[in-house]
Protein backbone atom coordinates (compact mmCIF):
# COMPACT_ATOMS: atom_id res chain seq x y z
CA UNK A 1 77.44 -20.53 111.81
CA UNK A 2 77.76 -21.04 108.07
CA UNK A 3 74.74 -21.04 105.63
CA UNK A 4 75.30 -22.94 102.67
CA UNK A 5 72.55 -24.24 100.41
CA UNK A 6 72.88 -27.93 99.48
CA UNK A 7 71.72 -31.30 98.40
CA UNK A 8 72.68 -34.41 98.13
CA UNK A 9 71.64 -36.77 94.94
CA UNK A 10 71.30 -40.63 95.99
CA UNK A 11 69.76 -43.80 94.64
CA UNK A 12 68.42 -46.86 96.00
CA UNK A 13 71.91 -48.53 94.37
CA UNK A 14 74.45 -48.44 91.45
CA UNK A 15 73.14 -48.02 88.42
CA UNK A 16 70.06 -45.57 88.73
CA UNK A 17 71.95 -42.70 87.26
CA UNK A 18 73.12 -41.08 89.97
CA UNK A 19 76.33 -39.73 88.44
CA UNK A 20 74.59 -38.64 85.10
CA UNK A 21 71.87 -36.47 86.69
CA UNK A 22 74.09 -35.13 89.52
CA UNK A 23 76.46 -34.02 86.37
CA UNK A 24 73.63 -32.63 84.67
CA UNK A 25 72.47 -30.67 87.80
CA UNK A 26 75.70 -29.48 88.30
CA UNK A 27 75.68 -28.16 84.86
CA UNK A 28 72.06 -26.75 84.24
CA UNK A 29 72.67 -24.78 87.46
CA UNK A 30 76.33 -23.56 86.16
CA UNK A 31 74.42 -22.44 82.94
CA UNK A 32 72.04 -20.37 85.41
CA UNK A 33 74.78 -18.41 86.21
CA UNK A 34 75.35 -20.24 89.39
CA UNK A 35 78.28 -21.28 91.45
CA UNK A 36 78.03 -24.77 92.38
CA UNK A 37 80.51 -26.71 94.01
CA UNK A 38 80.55 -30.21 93.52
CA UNK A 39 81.45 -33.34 95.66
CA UNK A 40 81.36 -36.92 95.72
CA UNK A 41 80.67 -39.05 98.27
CA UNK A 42 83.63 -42.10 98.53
CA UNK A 43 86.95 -42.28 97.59
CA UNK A 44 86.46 -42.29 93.42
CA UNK A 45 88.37 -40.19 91.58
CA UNK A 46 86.43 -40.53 88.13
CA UNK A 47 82.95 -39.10 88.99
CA UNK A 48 84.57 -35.95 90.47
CA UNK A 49 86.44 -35.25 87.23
CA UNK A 50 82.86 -34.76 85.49
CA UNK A 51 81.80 -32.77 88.19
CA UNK A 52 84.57 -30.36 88.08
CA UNK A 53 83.79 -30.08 84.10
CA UNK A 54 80.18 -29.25 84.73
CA UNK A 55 81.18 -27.05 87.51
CA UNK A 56 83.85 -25.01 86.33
CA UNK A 57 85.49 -25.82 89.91
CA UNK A 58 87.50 -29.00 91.42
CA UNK A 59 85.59 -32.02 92.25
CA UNK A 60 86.39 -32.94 95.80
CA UNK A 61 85.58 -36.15 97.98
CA UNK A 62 83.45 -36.25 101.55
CA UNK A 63 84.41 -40.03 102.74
CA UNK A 64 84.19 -40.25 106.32
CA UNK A 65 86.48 -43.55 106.46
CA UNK A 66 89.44 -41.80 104.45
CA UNK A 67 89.24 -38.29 105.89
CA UNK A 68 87.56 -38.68 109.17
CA UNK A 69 84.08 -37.88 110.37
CA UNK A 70 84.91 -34.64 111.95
CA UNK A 71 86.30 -33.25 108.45
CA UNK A 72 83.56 -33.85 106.46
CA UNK A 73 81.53 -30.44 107.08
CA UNK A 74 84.81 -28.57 106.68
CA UNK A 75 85.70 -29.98 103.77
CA UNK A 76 82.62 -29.30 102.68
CA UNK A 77 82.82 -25.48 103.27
CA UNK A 78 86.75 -25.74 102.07
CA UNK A 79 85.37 -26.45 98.70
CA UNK A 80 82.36 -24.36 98.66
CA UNK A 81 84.25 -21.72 99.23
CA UNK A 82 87.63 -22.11 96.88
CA UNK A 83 88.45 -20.50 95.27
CA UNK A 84 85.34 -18.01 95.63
CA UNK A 85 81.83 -19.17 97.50
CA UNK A 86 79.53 -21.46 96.21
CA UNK A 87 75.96 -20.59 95.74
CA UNK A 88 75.12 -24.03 95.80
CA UNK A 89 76.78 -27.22 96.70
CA UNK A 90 76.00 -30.63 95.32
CA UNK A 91 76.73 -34.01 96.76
CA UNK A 92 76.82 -36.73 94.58
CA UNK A 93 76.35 -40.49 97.12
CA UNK A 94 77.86 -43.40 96.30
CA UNK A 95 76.17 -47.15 95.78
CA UNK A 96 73.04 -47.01 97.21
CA UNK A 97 71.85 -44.51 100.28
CA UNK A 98 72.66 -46.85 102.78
CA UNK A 99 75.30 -48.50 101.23
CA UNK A 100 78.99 -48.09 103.24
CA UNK A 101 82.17 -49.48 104.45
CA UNK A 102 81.20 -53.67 104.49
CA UNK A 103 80.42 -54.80 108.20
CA UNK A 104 80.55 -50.82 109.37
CA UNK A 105 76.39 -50.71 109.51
CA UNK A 106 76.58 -48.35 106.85
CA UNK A 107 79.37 -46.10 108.11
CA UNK A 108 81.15 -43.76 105.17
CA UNK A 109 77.48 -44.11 103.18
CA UNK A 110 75.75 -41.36 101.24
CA UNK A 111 73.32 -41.39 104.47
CA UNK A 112 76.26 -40.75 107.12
CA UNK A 113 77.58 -37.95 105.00
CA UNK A 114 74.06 -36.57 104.56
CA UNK A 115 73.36 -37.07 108.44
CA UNK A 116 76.86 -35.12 108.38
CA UNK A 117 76.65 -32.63 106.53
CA UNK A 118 72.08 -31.93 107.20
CA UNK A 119 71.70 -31.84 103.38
CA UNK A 120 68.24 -32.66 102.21
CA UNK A 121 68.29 -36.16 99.67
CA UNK A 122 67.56 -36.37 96.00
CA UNK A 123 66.61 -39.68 95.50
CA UNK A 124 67.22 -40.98 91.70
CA UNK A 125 64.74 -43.59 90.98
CA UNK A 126 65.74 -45.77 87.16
CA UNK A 127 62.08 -46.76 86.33
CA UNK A 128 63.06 -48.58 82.87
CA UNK A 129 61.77 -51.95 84.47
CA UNK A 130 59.23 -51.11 86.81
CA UNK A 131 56.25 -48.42 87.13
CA UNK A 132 53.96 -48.35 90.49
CA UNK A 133 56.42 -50.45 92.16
CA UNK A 134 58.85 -47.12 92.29
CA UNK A 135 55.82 -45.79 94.46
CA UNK A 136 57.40 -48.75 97.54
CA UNK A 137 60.71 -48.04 96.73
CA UNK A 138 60.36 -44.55 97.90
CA UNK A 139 58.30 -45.24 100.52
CA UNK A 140 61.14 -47.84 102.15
CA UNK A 141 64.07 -44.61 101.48
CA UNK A 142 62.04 -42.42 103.07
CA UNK A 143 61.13 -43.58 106.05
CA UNK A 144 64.08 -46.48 106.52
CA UNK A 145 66.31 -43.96 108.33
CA UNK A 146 64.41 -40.91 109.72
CA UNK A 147 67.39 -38.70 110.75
CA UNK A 148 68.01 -39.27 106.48
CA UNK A 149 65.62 -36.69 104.73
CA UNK A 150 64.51 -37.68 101.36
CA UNK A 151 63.09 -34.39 100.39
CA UNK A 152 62.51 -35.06 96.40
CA UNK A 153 62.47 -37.89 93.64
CA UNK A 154 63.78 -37.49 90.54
CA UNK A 155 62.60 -40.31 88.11
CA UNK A 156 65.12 -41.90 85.32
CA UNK A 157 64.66 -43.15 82.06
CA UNK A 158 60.84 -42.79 81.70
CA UNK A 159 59.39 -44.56 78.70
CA UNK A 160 56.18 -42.49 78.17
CA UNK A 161 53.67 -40.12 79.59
CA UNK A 162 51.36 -42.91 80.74
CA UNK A 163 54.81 -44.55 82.02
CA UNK A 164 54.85 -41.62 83.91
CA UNK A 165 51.54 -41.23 85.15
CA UNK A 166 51.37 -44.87 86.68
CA UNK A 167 54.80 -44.11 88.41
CA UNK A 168 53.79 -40.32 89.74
CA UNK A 169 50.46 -41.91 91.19
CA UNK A 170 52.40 -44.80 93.18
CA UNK A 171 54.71 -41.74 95.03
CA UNK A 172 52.86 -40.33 98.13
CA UNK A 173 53.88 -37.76 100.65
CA UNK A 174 56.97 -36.73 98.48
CA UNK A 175 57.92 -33.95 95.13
CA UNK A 176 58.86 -35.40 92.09
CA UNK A 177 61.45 -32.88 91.06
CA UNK A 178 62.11 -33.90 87.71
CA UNK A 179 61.01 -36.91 85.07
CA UNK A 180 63.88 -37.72 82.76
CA UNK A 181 62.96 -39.36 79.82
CA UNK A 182 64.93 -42.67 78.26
CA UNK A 183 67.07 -41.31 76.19
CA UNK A 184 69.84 -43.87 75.05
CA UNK A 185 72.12 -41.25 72.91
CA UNK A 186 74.10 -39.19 76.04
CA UNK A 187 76.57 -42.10 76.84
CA UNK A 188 79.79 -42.38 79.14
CA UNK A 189 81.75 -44.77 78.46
CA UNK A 190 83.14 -47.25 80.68
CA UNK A 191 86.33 -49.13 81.54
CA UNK A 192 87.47 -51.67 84.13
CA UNK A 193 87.42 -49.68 87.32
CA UNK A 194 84.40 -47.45 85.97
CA UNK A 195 84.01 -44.58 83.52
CA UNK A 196 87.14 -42.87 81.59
CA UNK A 197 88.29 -40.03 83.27
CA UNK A 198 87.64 -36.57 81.34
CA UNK A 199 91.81 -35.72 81.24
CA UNK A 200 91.32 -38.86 78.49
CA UNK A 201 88.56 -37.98 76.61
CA UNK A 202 87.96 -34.03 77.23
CA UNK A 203 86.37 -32.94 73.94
CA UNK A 204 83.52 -36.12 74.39
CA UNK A 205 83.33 -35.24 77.35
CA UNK A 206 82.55 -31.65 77.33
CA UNK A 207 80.18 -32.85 74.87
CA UNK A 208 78.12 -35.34 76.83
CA UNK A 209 78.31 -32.89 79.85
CA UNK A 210 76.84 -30.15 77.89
CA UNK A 211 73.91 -32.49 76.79
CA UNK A 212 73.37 -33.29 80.35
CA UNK A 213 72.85 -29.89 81.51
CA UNK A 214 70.07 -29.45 78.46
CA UNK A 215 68.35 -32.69 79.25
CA UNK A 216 67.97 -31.69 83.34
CA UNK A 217 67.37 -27.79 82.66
CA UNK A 218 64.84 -28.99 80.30
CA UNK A 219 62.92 -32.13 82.62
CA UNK A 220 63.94 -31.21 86.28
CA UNK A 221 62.64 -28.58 88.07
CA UNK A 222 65.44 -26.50 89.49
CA UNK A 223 63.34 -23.91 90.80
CA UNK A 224 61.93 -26.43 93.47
CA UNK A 225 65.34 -28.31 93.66
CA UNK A 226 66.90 -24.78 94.59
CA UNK A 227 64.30 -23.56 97.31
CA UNK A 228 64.96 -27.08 98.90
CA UNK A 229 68.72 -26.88 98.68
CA UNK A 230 68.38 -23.61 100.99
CA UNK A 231 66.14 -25.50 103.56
CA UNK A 232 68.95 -27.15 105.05
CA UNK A 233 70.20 -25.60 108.44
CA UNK A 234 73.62 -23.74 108.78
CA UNK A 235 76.40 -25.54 109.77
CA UNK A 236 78.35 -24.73 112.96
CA UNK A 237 81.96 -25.11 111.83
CA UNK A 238 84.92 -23.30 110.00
CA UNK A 239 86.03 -24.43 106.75
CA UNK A 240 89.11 -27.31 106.38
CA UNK A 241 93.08 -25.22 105.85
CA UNK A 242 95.22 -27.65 104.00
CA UNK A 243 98.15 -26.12 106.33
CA UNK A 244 98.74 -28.32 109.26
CA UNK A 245 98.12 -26.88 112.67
CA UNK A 246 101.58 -25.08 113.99
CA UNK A 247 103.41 -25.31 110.59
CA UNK A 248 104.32 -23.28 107.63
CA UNK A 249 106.98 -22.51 105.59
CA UNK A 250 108.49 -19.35 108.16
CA UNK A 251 110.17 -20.71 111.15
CA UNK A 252 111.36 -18.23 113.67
CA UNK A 253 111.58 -15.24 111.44
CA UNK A 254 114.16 -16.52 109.05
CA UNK A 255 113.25 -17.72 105.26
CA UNK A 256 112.76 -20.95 104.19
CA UNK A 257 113.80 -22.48 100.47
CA UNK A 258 110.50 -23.32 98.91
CA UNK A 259 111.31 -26.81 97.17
CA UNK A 260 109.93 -27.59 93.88
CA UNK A 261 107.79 -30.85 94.07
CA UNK A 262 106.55 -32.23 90.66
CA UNK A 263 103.35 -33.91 90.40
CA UNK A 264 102.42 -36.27 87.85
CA UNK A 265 99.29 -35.28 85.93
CA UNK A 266 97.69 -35.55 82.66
CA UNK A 267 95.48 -38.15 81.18
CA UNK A 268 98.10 -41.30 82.74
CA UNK A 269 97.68 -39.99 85.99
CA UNK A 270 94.63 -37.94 86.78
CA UNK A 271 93.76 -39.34 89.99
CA UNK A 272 95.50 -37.23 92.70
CA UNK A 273 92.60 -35.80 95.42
CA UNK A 274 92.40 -31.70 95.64
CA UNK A 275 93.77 -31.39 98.69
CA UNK A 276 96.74 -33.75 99.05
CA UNK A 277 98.31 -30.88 96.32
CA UNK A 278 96.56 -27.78 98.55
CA UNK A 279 98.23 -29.67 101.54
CA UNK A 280 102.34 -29.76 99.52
CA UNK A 281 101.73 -26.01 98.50
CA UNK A 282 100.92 -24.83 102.31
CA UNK A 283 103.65 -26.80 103.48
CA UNK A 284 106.00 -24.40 101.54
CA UNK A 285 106.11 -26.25 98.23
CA UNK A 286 106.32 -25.06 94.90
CA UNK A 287 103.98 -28.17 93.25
CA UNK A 288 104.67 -28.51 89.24
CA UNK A 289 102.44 -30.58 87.07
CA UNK A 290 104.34 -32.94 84.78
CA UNK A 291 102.47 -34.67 82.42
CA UNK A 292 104.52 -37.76 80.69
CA UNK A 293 102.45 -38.00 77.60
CA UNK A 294 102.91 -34.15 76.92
CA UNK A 295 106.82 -34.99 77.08
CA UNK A 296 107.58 -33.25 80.01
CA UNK A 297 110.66 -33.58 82.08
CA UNK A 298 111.47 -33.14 85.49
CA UNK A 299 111.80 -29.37 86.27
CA UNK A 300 115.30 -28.31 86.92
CA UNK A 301 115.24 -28.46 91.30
CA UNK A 302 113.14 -31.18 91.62
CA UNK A 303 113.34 -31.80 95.59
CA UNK A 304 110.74 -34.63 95.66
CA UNK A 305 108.56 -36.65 93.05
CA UNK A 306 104.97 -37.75 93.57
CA UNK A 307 103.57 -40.09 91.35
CA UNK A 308 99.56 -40.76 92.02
CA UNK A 309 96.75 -43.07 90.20
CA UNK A 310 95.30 -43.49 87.11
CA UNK A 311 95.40 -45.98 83.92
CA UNK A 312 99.11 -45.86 82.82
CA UNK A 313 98.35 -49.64 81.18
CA UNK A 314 96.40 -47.47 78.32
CA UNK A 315 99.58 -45.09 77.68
CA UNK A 316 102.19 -47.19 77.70
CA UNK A 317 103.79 -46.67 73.82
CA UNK A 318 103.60 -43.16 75.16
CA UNK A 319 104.69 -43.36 78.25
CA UNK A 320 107.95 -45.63 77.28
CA UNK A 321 108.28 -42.87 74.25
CA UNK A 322 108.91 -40.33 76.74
CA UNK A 323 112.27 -41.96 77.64
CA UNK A 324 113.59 -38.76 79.17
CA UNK A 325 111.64 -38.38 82.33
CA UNK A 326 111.50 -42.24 82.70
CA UNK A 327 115.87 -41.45 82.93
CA UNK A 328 115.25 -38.54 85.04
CA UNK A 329 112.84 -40.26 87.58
CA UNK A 330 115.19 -43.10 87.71
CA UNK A 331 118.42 -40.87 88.37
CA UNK A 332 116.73 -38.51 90.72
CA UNK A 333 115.49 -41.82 92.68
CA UNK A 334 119.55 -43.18 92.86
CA UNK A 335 120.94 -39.83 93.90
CA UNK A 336 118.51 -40.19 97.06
CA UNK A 337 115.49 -37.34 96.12
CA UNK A 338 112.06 -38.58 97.71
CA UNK A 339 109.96 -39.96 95.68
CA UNK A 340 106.14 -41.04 96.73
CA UNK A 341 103.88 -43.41 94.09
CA UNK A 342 100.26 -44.75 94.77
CA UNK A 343 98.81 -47.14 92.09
CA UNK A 344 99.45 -46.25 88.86
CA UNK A 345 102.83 -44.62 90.43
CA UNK A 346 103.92 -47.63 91.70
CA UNK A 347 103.66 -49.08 87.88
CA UNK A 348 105.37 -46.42 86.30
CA UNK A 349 108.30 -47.04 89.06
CA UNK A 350 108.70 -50.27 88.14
CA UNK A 351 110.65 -52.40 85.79
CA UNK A 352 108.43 -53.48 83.41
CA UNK A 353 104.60 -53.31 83.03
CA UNK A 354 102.34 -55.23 80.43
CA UNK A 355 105.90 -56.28 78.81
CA UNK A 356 107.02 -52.41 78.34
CA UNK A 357 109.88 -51.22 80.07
CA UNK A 358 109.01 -48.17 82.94
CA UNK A 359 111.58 -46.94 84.82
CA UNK A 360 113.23 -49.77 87.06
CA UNK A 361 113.63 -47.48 90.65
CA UNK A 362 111.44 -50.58 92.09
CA UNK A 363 112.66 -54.17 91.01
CA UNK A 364 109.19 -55.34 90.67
CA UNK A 365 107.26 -56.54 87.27
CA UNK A 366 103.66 -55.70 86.56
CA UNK A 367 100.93 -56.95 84.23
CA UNK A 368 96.92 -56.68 84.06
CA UNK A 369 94.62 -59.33 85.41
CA UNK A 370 90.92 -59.74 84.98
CA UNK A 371 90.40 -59.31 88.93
CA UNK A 372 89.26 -56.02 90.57
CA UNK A 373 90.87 -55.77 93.91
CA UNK A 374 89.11 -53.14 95.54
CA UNK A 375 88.28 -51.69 99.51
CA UNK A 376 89.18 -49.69 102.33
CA UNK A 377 92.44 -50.74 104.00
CA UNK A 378 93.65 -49.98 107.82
CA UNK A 379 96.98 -50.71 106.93
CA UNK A 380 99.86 -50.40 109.70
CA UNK A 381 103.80 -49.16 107.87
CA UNK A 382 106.39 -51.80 108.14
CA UNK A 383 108.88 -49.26 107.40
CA UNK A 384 110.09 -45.65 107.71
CA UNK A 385 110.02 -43.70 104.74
CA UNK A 386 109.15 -40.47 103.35
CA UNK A 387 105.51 -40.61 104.54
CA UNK A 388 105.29 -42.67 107.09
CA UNK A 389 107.19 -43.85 110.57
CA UNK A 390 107.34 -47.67 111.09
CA UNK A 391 104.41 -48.69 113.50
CA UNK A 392 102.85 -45.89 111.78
CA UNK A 393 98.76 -46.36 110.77
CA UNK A 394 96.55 -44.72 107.99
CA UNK A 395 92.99 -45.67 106.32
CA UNK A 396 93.38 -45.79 102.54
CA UNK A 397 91.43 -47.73 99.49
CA UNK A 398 93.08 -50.13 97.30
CA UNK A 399 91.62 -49.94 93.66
CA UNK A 400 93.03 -51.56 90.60
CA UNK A 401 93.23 -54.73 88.34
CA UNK A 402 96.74 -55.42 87.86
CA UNK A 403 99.14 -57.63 89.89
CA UNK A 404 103.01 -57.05 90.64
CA UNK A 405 105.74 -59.66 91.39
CA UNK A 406 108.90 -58.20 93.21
CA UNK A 407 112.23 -59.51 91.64
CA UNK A 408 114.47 -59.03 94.44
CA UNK A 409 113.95 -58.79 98.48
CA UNK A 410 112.83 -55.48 99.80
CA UNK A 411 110.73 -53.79 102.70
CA UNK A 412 107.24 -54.01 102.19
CA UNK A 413 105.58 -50.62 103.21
CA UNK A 414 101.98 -51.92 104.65
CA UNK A 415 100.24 -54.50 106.77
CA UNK A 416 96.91 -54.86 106.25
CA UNK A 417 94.16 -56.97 107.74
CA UNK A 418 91.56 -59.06 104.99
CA UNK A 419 87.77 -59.75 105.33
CA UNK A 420 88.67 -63.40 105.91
CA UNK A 421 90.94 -62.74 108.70
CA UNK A 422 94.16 -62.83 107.02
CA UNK A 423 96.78 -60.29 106.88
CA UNK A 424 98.79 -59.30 103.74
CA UNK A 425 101.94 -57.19 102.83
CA UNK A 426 102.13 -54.68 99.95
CA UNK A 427 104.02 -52.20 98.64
CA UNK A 428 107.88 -51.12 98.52
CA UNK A 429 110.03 -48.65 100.52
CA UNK A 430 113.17 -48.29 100.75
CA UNK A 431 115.48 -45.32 100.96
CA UNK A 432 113.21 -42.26 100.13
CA UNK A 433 111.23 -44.38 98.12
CA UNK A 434 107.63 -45.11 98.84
CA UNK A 435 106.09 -46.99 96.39
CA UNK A 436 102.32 -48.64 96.68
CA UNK A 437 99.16 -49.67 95.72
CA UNK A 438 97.21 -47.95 98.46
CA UNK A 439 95.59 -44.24 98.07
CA UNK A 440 95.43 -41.94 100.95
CA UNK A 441 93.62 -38.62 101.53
CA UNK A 442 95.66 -35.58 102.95
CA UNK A 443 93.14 -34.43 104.99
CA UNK A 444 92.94 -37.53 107.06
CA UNK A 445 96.74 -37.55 107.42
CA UNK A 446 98.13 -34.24 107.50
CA UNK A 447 101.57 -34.95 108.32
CA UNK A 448 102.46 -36.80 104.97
CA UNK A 449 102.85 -34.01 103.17
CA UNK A 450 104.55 -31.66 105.84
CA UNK A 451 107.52 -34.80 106.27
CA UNK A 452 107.67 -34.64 102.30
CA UNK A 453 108.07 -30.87 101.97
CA UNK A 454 110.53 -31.05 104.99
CA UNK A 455 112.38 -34.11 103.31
CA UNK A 456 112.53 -32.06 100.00
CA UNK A 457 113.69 -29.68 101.50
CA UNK A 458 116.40 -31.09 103.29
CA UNK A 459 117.25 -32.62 99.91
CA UNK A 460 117.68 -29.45 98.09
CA UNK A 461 119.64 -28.24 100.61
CA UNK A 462 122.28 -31.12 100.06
CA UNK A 463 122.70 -30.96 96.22
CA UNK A 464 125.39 -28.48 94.80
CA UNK A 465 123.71 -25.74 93.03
């Protein structure tokens, strides 16, 4: 058994200030000399970058539909406990409480993981527009569910003290932990699939999340929020290992190369979860960060290339300046060297995106749209390739706003089933190659990265030294 204080912070739905005041808890308890690990519920990749800044720690994801429902407590413990144990964890939902995967009756919502993982709920309540009203809002979270406990209410963007007075007397039968007043000045800014990560905007950042964490230490009481963080029960389970069961990087006494696998990162392509890098380093790799807009190269050995998510479309002068490892990427693609892109990686592979040139390993143009395509995918491989094996089937999320038009015949890497009952094709593979617009967690499919070390490997092994 495992004792591990936590809560969760939820809201009745987007918009309520969830991810503000979870970042400001997360930092007022940092500043009390606290070790807090942070998580977000759902597949997002932005929130967890301001947790990880308030935190001092990596934000990680619990998302049942990605990662399974039998991870979720050990990934929990994984990050409370790396890389030294938490003294607190936080869980940041997602939407609203009982919000989750469309038609799945609220599977992968905040409440599932907080069912999960028997945290106690924060419920963030925006009372801007309404004052005794909030009194039946919380009623209806608190007793909709009652294997959910809503143990506290923290009330947003409070206009006055008799503002606050009307609202306090409509709330029965449940704390209010903290009254945040309306203060307009602490802003995040947004973009088209949600806020800007921090790897973009790190001094502002660092800035707003330091004003956070004096705005909660000052109006939420995180004496109270504490004592019920360490009312919820120990958990009966041992904490996730990135290495997959039976593997590693010995194999019958004799030594293995360790292949050097190089990881885009930087503010072009921040979005890359935790543990799909854990995952390539306990698989025997040595993982190297390359960051285009710093004008890195590929490192001399590069056995395999992975290219993740993020918002190349605001880089690209930069990114096209750094014509180097746009050549490099493109010759280590030709001589055969596996090379995996989600999203923003399947841009930068391509030909051209927004009218810029990018580095032409997948004959396929790209441009920006006004529509969000966005949602959990069951998506069956077409193909084998570096990843996958044809027949092959993983849950991933599809997130972005751009649209791609393939200039030549190819293997598309996914099959996927739509909400109206139509099926569509995505992606590109072909060779070593795997190139698409889908995102997948390591933990839910732990032999991705253990064929890609063993492919890099095997590609190492075949180029002259």
């Amino acid at each position: 058994m495992t004792g591990l204080p936590r809560f969760v912070v939820a809201a009745p739905g987007s918009g309520h200030g969830k991810t503000m005041i979870a970042t400001g808890l997360m930092a007022a308890l940092r500043a009390r000399g606290l070790e807090v690990s942070p998580h977000k519920v759902g597949p997002d990749y932005i929130d967890p970058s301001y947790h990880g800044l308030a935190a001092g720690r990596v934000g990680r994801n619990l998302d049942p539909m990605l990662q399974g429902e039998e991870r979720i407590v050990p990934l929990l413990l994984h990050g409370a406990s790396t890389p030294t144990l938490a003294d607190v964890a936080v869980i940041e939902g997602v939407m609203g409480l009982f919000d989750g995967q469309l038609g799945g009756a609220g599977f992968s919502s905040t409440a599932h993981v907080a069912r999960l993982v028997q945290a106690p709920v924060v419920l963030v309540v925006d009372c801007a527009a309404a004052s005794r009203s909030v009194g039946a809002v919380v009623h209806g979270f608190t007793t909709y569910d009652p294997d959910v406990r809503v143990a506290g209410v923290i009330l947003n963007n409070v206009a006055s003290p008799r503002h606050e007075a009307e609202v306090r007397a409509s709330i029965v039968g449940i704390p209010v932990l903290g009254v945040v007043p309306r203060l307009p000045e602490i802003v995040v800014p947004s973009r088209h699939l949600g806020l800007i990560p921090v790897a973009e905007r790190a001094p502002e950042a660092l800035a707003a999340v330091d004003a956070l964490a004096d705005l909660i230490g000052a109006h939420v009481d995180l004496d109270a929020l504490l004592e019920l963080a360490a009312s919820a029960p120990d958990l009966d389970a041992e904490p996730w290992s990135p290495a997959m069961p039976g593997a590693g990087a010995e194999s019958a006494g004799e030594r293995v190369e360790t292949p050097t696998v190089a990881v885009f990162g930087g503010p072009a392509f921040s979005f890359t979860y935790a543990e799909n890098v854990e995952q390539l380093t306990a698989a025997g790799a040595h993982v190297v960060t390359v960051d285009p807009l710093a004008g890195d190269r590929l490192p001399l050995g590069t056995a395999a290339v992975v290219i993740g998510g993020g918002f190349p479309e605001m880089h690209l002068d930069a990114l096209a300046a750094n014509a180097q490892l746009l050549e490099d990427v493109r010759a280590f693609a030709a001589a055969g060297g596996p090379a995996v892109a989600e999203c923003a990686g399947l841009l930068y592979l391509g030909q051209v995106l927004d009218g810029v040139e990018m580095a032409g390993v997948v004959p396929m143009t790209a441009a920006m749209t006004r529509r969000l395509t966005l949602g959990y995918r069951r998506a069956t491989a077409l193909a084998d390739g570096p990843l996958v094996r044809k027949g092959e089937q993983v849950t991933g999320h599809e997130f972005h706003k751009t649209a791609v038009s393939y200039d030549a015949p190819g293997q598309e890497t996914w099959q996927w089933e739509l909400h109206d009952g139509t099926s569509a094709t995505e992606g590109w593979v072909s060779g070593n190659v795997h190139a698409s617009y889908l995102h997948v967690h390591g933990a839910g499919h732990p032999e991705h990265a253990e064929r890609l070390v063993a492919l890099a490997r095997s590609y190492a092994a075949s180029v002259p030294a």
